[in-house]
PDB file of N, CA and C in Angstrom:
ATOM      1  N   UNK A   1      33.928 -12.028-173.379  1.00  0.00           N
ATOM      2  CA  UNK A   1      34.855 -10.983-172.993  1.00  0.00           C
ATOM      3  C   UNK A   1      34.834  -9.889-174.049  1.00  0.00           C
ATOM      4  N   UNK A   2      35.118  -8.707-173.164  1.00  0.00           N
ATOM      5  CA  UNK A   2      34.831  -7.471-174.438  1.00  0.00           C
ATOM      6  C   UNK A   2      35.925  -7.244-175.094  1.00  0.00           C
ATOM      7  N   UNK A   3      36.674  -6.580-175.835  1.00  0.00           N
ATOM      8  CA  UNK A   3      37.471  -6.146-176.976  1.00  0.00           C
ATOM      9  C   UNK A   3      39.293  -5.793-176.356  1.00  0.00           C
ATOM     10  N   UNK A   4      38.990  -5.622-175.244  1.00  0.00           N
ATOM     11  CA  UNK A   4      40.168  -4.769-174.434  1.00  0.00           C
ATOM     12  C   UNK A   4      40.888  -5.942-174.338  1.00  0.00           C
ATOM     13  N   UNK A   5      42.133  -5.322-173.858  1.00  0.00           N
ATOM     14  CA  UNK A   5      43.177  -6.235-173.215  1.00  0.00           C
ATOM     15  C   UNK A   5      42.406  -7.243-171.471  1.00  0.00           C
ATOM     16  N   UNK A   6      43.233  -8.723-171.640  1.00  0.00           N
ATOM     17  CA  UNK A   6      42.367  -8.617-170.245  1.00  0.00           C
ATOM     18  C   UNK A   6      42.931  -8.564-169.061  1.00  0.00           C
ATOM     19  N   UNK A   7      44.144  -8.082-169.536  1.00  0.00           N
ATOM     20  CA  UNK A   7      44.973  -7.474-168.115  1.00  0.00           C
ATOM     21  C   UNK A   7      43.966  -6.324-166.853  1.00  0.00           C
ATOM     22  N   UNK A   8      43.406  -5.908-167.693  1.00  0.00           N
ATOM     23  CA  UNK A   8      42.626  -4.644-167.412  1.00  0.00           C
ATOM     24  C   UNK A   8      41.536  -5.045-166.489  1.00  0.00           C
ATOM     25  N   UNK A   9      41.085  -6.811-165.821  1.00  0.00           N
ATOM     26  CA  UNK A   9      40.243  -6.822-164.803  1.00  0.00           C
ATOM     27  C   UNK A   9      41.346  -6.880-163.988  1.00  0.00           C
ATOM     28  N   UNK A  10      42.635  -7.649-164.188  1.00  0.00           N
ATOM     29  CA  UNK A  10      43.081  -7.369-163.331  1.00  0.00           C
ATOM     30  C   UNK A  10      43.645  -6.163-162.243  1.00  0.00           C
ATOM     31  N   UNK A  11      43.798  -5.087-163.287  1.00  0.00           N
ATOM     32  CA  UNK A  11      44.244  -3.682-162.952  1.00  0.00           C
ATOM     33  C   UNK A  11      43.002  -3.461-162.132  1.00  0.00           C
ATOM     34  N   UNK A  12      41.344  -3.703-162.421  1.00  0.00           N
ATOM     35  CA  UNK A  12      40.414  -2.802-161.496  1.00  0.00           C
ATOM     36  C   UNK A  12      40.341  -3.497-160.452  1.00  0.00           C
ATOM     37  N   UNK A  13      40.414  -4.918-160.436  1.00  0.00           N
ATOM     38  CA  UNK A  13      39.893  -5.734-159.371  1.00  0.00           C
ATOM     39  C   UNK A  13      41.222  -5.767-158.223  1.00  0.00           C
ATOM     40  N   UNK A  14      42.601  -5.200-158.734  1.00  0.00           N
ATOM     41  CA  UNK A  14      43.777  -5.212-157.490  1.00  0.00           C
ATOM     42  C   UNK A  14      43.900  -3.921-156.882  1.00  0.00           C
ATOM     43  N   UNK A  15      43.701  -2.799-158.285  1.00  0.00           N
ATOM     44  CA  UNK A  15      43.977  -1.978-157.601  1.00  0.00           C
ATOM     45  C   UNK A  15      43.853  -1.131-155.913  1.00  0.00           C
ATOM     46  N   UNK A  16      44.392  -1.101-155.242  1.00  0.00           N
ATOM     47  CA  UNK A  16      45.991  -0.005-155.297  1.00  0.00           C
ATOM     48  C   UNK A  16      46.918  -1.470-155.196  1.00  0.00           C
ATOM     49  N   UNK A  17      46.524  -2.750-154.971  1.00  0.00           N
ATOM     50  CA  UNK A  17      48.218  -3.677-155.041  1.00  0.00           C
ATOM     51  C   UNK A  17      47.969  -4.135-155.875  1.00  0.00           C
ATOM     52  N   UNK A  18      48.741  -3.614-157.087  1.00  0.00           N
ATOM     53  CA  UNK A  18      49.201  -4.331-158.285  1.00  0.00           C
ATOM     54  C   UNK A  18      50.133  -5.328-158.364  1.00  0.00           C
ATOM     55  N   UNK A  19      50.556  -5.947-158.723  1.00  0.00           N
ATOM     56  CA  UNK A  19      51.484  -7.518-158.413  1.00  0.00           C
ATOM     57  C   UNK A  19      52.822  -6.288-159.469  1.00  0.00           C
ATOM     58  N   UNK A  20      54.126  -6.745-159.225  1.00  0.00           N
ATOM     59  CA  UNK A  20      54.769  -6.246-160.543  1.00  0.00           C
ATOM     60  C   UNK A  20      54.923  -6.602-161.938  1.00  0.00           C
ATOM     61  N   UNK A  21      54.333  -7.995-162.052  1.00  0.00           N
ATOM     62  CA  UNK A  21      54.535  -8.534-163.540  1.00  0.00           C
ATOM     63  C   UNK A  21      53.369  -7.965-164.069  1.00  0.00           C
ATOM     64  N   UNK A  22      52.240  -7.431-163.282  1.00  0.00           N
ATOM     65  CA  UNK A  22      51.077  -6.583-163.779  1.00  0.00           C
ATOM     66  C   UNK A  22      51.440  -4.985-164.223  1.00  0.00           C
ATOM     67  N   UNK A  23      52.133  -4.113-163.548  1.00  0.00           N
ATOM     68  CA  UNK A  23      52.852  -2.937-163.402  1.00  0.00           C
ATOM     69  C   UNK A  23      53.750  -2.970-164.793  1.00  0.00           C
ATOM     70  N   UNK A  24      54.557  -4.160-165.054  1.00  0.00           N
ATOM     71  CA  UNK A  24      55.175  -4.080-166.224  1.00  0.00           C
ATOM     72  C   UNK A  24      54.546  -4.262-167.319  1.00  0.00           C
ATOM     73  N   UNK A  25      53.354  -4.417-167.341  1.00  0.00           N
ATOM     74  CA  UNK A  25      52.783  -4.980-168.587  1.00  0.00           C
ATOM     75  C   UNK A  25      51.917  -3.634-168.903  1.00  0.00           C
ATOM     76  N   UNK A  26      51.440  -3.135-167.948  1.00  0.00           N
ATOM     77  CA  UNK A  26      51.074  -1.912-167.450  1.00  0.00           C
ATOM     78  C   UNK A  26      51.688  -0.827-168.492  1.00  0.00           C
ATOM     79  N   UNK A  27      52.860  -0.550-168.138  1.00  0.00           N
ATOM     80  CA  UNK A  27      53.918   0.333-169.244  1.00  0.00           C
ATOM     81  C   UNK A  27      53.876   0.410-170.301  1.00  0.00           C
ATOM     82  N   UNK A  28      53.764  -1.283-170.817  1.00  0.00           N
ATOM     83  CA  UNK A  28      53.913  -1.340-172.468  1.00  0.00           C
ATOM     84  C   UNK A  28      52.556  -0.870-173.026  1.00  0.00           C
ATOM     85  N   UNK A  29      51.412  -1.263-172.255  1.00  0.00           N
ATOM     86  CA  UNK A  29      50.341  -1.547-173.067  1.00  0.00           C
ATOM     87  C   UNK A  29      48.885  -0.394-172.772  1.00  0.00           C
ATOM     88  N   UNK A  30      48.546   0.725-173.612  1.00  0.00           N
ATOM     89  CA  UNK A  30      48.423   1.942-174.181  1.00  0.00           C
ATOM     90  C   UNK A  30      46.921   1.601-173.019  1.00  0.00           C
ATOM     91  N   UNK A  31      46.577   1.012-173.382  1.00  0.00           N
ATOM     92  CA  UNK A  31      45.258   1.011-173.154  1.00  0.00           C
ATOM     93  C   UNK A  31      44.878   0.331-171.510  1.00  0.00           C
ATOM     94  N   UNK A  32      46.102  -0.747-170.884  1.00  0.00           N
ATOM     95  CA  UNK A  32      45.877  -0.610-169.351  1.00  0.00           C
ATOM     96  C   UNK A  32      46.267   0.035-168.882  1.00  0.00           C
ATOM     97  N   UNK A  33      47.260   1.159-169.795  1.00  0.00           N
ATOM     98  CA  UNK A  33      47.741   2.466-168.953  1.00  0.00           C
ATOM     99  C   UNK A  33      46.517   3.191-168.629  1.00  0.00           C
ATOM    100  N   UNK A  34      45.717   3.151-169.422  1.00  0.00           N
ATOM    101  CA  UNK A  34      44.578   4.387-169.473  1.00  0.00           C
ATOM    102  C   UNK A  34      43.401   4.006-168.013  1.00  0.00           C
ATOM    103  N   UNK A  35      43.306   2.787-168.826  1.00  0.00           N
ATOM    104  CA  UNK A  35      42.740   1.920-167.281  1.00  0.00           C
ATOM    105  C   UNK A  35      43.217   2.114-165.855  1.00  0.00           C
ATOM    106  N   UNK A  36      44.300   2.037-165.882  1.00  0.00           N
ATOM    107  CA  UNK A  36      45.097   2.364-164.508  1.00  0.00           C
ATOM    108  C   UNK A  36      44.920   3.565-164.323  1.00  0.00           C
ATOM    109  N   UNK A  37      45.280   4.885-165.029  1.00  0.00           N
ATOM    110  CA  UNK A  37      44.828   6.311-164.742  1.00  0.00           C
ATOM    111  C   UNK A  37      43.319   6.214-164.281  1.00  0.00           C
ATOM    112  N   UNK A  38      42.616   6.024-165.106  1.00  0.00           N
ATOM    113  CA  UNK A  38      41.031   6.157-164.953  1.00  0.00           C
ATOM    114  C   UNK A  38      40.469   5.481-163.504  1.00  0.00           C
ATOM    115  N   UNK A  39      41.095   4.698-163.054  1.00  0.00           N
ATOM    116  CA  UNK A  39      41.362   3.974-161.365  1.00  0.00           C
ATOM    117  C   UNK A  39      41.219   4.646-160.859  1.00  0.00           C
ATOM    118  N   UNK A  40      42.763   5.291-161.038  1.00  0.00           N
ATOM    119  CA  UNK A  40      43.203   5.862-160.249  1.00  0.00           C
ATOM    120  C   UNK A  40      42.243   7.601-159.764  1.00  0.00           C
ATOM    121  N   UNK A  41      42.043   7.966-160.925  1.00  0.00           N
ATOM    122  CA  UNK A  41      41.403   9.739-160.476  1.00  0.00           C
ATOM    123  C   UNK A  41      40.187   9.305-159.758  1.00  0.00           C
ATOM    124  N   UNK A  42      40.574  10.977-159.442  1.00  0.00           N
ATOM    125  CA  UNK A  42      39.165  11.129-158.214  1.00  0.00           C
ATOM    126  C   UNK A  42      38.043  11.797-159.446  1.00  0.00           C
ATOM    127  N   UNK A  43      38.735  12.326-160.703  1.00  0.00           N
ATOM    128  CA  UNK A  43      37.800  13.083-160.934  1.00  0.00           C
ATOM    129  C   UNK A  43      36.544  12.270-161.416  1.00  0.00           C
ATOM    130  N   UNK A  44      34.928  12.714-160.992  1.00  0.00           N
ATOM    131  CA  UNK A  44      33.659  11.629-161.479  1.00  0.00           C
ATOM    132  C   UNK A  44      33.685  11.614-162.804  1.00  0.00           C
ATOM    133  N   UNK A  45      33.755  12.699-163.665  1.00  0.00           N
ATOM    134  CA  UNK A  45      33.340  12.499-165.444  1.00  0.00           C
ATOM    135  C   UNK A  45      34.276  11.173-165.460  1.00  0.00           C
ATOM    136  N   UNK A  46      35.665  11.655-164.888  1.00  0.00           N
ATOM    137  CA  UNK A  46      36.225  10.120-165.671  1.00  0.00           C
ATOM    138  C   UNK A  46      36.064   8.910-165.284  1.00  0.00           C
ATOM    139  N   UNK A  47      35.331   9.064-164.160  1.00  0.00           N
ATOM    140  CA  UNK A  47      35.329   8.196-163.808  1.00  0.00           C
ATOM    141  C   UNK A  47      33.895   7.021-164.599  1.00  0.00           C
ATOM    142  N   UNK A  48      33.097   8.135-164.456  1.00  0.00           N
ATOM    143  CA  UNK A  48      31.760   7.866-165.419  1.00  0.00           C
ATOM    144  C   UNK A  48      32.223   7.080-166.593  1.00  0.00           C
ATOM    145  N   UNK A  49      33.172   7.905-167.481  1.00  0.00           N
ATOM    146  CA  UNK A  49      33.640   7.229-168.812  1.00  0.00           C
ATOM    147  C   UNK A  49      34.448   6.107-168.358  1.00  0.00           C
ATOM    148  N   UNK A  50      35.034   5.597-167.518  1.00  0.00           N
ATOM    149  CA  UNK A  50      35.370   4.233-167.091  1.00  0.00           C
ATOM    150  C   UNK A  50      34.484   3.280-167.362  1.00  0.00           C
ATOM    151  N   UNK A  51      32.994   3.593-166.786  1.00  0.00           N
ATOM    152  CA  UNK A  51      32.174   3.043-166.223  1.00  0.00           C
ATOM    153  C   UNK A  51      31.325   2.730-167.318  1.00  0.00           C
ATOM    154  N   UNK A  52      31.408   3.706-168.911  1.00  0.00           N
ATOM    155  CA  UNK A  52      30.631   3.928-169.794  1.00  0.00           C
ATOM    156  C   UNK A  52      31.850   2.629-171.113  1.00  0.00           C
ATOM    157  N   UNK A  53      32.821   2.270-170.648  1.00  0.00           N
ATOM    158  CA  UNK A  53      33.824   2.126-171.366  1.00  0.00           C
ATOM    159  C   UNK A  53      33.552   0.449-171.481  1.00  0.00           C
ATOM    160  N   UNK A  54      34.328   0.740-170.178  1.00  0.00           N
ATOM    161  CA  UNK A  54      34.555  -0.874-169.424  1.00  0.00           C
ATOM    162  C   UNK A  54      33.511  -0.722-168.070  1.00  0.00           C
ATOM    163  N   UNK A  55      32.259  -1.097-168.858  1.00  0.00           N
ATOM    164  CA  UNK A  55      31.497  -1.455-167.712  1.00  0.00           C
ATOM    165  C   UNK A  55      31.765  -2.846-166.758  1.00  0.00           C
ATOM    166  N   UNK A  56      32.670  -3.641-167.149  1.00  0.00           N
ATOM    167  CA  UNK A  56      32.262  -5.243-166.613  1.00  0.00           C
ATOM    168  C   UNK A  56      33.940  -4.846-165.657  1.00  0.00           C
ATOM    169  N   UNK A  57      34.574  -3.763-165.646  1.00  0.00           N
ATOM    170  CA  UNK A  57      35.818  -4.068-164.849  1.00  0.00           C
ATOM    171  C   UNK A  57      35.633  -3.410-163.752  1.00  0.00           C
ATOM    172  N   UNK A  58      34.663  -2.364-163.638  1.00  0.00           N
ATOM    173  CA  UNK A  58      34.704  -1.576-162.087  1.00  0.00           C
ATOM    174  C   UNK A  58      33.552  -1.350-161.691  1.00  0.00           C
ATOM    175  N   UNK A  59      33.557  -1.145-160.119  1.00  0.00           N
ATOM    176  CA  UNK A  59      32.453  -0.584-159.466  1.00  0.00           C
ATOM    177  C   UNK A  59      31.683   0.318-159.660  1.00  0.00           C
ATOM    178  N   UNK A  60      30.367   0.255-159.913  1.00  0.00           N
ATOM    179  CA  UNK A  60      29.367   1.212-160.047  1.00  0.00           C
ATOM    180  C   UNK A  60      28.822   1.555-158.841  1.00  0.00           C
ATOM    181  N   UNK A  61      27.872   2.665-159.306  1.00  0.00           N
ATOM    182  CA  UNK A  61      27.568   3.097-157.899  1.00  0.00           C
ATOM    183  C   UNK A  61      26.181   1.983-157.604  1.00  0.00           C
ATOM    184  N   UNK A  62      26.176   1.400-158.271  1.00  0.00           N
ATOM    185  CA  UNK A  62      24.414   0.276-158.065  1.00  0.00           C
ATOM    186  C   UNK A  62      25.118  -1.060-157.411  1.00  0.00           C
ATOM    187  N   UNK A  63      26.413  -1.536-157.627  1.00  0.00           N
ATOM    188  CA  UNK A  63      27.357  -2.528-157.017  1.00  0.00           C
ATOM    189  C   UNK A  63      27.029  -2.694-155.423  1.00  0.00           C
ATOM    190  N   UNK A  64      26.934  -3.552-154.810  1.00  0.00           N
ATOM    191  CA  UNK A  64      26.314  -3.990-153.487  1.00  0.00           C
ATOM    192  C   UNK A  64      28.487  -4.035-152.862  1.00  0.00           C
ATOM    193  N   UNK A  65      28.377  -3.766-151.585  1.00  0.00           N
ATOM    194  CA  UNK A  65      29.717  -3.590-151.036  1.00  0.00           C
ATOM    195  C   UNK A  65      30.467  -5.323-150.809  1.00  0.00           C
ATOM    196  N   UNK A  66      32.165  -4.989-151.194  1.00  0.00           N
ATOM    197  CA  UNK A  66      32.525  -6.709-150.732  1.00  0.00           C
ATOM    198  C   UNK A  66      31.825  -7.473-149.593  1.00  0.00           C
ATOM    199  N   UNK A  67      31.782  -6.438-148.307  1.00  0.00           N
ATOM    200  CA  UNK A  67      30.861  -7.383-147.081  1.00  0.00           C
ATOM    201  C   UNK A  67      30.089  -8.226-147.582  1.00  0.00           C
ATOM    202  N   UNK A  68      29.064  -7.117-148.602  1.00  0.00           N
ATOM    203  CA  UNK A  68      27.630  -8.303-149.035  1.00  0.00           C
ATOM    204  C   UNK A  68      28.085  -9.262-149.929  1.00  0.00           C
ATOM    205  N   UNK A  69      29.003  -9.134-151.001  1.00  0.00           N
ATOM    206  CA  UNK A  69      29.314 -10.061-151.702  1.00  0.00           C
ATOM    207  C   UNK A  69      29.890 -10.990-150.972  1.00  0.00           C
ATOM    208  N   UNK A  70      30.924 -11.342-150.339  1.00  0.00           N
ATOM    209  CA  UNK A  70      31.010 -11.836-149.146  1.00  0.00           C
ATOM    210  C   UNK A  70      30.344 -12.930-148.890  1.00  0.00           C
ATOM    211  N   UNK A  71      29.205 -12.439-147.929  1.00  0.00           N
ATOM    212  CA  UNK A  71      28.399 -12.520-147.411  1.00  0.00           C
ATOM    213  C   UNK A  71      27.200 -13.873-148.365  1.00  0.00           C
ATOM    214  N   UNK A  72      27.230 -13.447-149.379  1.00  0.00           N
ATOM    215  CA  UNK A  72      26.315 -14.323-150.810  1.00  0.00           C
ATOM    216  C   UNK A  72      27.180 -15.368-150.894  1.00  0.00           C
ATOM    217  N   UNK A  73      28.728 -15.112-151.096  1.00  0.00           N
ATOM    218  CA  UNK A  73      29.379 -16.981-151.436  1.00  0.00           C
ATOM    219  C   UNK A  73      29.083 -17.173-150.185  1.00  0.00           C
ATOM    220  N   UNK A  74      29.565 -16.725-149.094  1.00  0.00           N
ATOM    221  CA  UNK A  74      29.059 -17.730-147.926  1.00  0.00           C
ATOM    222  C   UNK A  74      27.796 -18.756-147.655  1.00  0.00           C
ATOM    223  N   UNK A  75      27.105 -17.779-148.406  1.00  0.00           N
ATOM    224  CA  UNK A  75      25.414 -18.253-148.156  1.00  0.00           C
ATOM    225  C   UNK A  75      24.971 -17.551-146.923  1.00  0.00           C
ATOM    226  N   UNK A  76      25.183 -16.451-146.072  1.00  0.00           N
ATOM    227  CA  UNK A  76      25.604 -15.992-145.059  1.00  0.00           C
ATOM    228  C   UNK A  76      24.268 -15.077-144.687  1.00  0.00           C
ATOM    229  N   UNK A  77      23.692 -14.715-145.990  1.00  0.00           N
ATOM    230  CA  UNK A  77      22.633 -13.561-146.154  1.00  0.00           C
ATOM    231  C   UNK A  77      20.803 -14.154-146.003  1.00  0.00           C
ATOM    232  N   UNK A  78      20.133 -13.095-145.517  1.00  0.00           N
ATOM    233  CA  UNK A  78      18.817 -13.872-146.131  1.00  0.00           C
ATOM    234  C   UNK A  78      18.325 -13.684-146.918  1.00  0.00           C
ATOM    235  N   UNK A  79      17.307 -14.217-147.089  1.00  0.00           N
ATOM    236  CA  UNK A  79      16.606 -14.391-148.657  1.00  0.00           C
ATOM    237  C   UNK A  79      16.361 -13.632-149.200  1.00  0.00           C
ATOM    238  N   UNK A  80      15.851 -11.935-149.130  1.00  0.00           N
ATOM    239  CA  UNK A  80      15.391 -10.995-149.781  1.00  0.00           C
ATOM    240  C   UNK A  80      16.661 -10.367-150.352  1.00  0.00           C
ATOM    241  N   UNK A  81      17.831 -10.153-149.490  1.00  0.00           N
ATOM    242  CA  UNK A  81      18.973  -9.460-149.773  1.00  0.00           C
ATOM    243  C   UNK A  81      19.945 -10.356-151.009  1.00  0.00           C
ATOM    244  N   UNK A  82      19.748 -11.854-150.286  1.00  0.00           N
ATOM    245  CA  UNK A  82      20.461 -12.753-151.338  1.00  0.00           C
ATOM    246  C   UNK A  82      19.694 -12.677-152.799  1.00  0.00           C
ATOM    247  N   UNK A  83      18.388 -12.352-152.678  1.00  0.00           N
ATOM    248  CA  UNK A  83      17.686 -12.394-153.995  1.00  0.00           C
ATOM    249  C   UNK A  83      17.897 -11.098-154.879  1.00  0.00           C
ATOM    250  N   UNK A  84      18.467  -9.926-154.400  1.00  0.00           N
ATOM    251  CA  UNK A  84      18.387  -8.768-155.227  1.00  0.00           C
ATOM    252  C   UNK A  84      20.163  -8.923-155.450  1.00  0.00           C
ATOM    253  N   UNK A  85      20.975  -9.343-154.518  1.00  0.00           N
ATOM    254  CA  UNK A  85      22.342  -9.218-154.839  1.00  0.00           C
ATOM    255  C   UNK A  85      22.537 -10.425-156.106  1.00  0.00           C
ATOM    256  N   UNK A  86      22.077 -11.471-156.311  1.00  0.00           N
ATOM    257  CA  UNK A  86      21.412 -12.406-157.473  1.00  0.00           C
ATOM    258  C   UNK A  86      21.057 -12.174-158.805  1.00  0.00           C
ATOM    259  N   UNK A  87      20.314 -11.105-158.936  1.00  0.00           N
ATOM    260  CA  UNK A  87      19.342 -10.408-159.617  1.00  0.00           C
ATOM    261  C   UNK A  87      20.553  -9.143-160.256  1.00  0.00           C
ATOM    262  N   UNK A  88      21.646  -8.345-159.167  1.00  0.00           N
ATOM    263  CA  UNK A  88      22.438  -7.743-159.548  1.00  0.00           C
ATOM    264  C   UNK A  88      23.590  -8.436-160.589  1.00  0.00           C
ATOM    265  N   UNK A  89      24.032  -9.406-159.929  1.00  0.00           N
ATOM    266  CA  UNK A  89      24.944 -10.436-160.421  1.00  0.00           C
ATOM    267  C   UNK A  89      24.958 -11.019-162.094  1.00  0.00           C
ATOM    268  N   UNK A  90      23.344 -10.955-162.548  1.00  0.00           N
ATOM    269  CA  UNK A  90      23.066 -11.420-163.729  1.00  0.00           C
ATOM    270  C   UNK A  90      23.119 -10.387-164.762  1.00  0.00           C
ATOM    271  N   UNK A  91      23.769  -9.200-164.676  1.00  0.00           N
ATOM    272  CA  UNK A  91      24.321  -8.195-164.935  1.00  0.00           C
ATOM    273  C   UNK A  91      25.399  -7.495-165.258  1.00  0.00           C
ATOM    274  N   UNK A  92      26.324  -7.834-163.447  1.00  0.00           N
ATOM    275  CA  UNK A  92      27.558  -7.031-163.306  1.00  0.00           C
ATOM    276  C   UNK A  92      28.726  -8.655-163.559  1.00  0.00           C
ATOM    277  N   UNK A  93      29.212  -8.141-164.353  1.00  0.00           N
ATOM    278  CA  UNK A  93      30.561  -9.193-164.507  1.00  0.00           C
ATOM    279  C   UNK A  93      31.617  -8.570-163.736  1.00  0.00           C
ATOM    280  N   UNK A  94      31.669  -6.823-162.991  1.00  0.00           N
ATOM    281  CA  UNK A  94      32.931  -7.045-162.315  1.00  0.00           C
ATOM    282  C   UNK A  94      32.551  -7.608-160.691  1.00  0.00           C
ATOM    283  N   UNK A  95      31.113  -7.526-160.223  1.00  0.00           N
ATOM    284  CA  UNK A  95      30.674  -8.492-158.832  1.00  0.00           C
ATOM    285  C   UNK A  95      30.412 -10.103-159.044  1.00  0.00           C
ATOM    286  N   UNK A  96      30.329 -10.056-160.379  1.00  0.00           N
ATOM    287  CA  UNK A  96      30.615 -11.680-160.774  1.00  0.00           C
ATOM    288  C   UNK A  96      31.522 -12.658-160.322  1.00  0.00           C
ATOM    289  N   UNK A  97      32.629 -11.629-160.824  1.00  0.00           N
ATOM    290  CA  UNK A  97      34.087 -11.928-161.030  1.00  0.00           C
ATOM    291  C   UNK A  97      34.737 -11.725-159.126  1.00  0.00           C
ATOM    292  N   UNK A  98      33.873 -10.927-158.672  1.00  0.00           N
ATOM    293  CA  UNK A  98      34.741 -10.889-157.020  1.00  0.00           C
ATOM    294  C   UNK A  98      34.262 -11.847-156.263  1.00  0.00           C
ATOM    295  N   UNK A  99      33.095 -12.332-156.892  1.00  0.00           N
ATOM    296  CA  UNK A  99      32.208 -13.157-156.093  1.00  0.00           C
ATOM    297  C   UNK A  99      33.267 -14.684-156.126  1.00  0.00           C
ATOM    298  N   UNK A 100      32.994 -15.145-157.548  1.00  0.00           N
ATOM    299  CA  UNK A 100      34.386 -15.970-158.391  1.00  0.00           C
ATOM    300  C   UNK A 100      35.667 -16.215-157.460  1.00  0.00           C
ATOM    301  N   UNK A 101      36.013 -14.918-157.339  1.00  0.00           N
ATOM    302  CA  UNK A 101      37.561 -14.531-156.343  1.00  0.00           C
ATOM    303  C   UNK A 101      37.206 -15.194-155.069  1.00  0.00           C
ATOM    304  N   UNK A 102      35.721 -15.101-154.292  1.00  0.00           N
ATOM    305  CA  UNK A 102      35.611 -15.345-153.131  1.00  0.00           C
ATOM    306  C   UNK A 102      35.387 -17.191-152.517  1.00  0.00           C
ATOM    307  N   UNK A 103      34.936 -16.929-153.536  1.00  0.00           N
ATOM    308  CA  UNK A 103      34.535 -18.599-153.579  1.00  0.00           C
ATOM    309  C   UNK A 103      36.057 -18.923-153.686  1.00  0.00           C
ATOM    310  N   UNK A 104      36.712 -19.302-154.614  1.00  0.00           N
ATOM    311  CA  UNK A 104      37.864 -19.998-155.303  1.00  0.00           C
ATOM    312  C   UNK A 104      38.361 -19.715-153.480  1.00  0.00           C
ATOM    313  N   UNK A 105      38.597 -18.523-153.319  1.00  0.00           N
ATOM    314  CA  UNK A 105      39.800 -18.361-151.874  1.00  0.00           C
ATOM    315  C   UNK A 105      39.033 -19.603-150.877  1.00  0.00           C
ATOM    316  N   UNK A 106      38.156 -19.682-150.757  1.00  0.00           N
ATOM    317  CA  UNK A 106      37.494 -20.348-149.759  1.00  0.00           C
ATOM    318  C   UNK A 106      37.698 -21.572-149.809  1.00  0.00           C
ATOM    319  N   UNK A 107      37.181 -21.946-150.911  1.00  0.00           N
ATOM    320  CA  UNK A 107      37.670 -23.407-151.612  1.00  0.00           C
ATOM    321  C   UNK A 107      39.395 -23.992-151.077  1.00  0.00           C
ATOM    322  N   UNK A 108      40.185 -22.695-151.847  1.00  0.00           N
ATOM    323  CA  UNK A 108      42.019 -23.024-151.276  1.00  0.00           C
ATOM    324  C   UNK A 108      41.864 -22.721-149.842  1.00  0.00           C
ATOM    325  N   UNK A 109      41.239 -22.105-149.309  1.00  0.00           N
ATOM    326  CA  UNK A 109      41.305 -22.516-147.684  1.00  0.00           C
ATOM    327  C   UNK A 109      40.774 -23.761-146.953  1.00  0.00           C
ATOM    328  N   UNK A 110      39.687 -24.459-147.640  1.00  0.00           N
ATOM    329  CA  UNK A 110      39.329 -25.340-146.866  1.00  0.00           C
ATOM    330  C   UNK A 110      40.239 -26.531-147.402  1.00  0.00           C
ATOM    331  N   UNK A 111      41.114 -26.296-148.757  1.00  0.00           N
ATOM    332  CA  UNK A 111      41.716 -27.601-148.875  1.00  0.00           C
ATOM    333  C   UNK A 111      43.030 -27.654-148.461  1.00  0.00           C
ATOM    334  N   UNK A 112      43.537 -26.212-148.082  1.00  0.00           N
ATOM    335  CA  UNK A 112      44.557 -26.449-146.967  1.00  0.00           C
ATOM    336  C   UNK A 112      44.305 -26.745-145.609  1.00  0.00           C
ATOM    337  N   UNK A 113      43.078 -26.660-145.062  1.00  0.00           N
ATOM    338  CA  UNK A 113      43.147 -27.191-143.438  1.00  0.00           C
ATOM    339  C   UNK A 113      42.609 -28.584-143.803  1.00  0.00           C
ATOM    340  N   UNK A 114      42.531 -28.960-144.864  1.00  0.00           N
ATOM    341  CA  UNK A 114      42.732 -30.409-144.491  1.00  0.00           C
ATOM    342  C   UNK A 114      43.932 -30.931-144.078  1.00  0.00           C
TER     343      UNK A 114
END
């Protein structure tokens, strides 16, 4: 993990629904404020410097869309597509981390319909 607070995957990976015990922590702390702004704008430079900052918390423009990620925990994809979204993965820690998210949900779904 890099240097930052690690509230701050949480801020990229919820944003726009932030939970409120996230929002409050949000306030105090200088640097997921900045995170949360930098989310939030449309403008690209800043967005760039997001991206140049905290590369492992947000979407780049080389990031494959949730569908496909998706699509990879399922096992859902074929082989050429599963092999480059793979290949991306050994890279991006914030498609790591959604991938992570997708699985785990799946997992608590299949052990509630038991």
């Amino acid at each position: 993990m890099s240097n930052y607070c690690e509230i701050g995957e949480d801020i990229a990976r919820l944003y726009p629904n932030i939970p409120d015990e996230i929002m409050e922590h949000i306030t105090k702390c200088d640097e997921c404020s900045e995170i949360l702004r930098l989310v939030q704008s449309s403008d690209e430079i800043e967005k760039e410097d997001l991206y140049k900052k905290y590369p492992d918390l947000v979407r780049t423009p080389n990031c494959p869309n949730d569908n496909y990620l998706a699509a990879y925990a399922d096992n859902s994809l074929g082989e050429k597509k599963r092999e480059k979204i793979k290949e991306h993965l050994l890279i991006c820690k914030h498609c790591s981390l959604i991938i992570f998210d997708f699985i785990k949900f799946r997992r608590i779904e299949h052990c509630e319909a038991e």
